[in-house]
Protein backbone atom coordinates (compact mmCIF):
# COMPACT_ATOMS: atom_id res chain seq x y z
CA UNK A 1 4.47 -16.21 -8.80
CA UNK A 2 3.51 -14.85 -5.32
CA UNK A 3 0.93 -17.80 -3.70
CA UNK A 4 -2.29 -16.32 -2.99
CA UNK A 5 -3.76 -16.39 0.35
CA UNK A 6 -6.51 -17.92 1.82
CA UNK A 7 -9.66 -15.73 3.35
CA UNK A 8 -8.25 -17.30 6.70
CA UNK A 9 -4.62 -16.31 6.16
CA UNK A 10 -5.77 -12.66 5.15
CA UNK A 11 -7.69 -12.48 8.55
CA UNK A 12 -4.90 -13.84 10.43
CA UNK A 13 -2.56 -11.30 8.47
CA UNK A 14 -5.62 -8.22 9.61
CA UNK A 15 -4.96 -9.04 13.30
CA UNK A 16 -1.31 -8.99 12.70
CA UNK A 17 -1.34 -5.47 10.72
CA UNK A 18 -4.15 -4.30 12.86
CA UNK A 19 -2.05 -4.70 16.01
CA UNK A 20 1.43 -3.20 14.83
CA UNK A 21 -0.41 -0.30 13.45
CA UNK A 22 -2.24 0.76 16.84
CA UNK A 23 1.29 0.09 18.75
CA UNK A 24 2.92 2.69 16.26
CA UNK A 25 0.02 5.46 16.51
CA UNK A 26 0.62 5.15 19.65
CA UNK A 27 3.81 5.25 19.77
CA UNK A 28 5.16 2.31 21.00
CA UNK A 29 8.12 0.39 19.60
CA UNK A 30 6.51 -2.98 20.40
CA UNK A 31 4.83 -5.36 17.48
CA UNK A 32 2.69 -7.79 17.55
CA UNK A 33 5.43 -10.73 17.66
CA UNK A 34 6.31 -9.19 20.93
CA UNK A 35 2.67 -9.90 22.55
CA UNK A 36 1.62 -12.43 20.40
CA UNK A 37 2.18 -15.65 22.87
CA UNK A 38 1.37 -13.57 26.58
CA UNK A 39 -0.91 -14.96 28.41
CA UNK A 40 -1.17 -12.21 30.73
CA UNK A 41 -3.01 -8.49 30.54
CA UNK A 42 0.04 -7.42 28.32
CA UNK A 43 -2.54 -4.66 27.02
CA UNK A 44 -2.55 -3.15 30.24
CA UNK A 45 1.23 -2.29 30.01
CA UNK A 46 0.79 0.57 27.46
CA UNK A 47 -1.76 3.62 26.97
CA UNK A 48 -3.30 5.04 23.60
CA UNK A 49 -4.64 8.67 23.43
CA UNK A 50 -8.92 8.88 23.00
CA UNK A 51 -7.36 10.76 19.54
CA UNK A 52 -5.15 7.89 19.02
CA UNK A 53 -7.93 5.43 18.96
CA UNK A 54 -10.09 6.97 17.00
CA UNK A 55 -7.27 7.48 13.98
CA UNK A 56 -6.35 3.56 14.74
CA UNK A 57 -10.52 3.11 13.99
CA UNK A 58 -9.98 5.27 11.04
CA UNK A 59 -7.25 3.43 9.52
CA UNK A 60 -8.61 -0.24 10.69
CA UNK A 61 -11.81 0.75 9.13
CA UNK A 62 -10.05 1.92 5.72
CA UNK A 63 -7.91 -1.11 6.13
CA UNK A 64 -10.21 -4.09 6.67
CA UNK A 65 -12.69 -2.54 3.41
CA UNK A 66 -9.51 -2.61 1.40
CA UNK A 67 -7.89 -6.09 2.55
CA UNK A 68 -11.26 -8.08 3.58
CA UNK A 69 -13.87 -6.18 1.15
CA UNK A 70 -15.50 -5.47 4.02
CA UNK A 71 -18.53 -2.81 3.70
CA UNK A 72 -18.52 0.00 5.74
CA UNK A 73 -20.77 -1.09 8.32
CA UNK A 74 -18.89 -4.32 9.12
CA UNK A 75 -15.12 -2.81 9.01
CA UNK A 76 -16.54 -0.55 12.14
CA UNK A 77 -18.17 -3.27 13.68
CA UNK A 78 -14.76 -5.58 13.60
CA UNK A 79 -12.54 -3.04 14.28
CA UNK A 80 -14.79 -2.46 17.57
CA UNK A 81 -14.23 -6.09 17.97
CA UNK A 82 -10.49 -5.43 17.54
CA UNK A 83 -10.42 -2.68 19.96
CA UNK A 84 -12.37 -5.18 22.82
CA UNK A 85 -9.61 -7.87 22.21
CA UNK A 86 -6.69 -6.12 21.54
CA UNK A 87 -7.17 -1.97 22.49
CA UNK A 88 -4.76 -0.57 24.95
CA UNK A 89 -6.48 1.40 27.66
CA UNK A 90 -7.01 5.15 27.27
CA UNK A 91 -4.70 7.83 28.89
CA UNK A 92 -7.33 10.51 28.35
CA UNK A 93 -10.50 9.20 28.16
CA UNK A 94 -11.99 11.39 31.05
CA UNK A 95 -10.62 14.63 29.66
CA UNK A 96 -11.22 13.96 26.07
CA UNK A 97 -15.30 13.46 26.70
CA UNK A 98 -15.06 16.26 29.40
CA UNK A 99 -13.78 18.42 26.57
CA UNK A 100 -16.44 17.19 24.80
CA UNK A 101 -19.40 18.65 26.36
């Protein structure tokens, strides 16, 4: 039988999953055991569309309810959290909010 983890281990497991996924929306072929020991701005190397990050909320937000039991209100707030620490930098931000108004 499958040993069941820890709250700890299934955070440390969110920033793992949380990572690969917003490398593959955005289409990188990178994972998060390529960045996981750099010390340096290694976020800085790659871009995410504004779309991108918002489907990367999306799915952290769906994700962390599912996997943490998060409510609503706190999946958003952590996956903002996420997107501080970890986010790549937008390739389109300008545009995308020009577009918007």
């Amino acid at each position: 039988m499958a040993k069941r983890l820890t709250r700890e281990q299934k955070k440390e497991q969110a920033v793992v999953d949380l990572v690969n996924k917003m490398f593959e929306i955005a289409g990188h072929q990178v994972t998060y055991d390529d960045i996981k020991d750099r010390k340096d701005n290694w976020f800085q190397e790659w871009t995410m569309t504004f779309e991108q990050h918002l489907e990367w909320q999306d799915w952290g937000e769906k994700y962390l309810k599912k996997q943490l039991n998060l409510s609503a209100k706190r999946a958003e707030l952590e996956m903002q959290w996420a997107s501080l620490a970890w986010g790549l930098k937008f390739s389109n931000f300008e545009e995308y909010h020009a577009s918007k108004n």
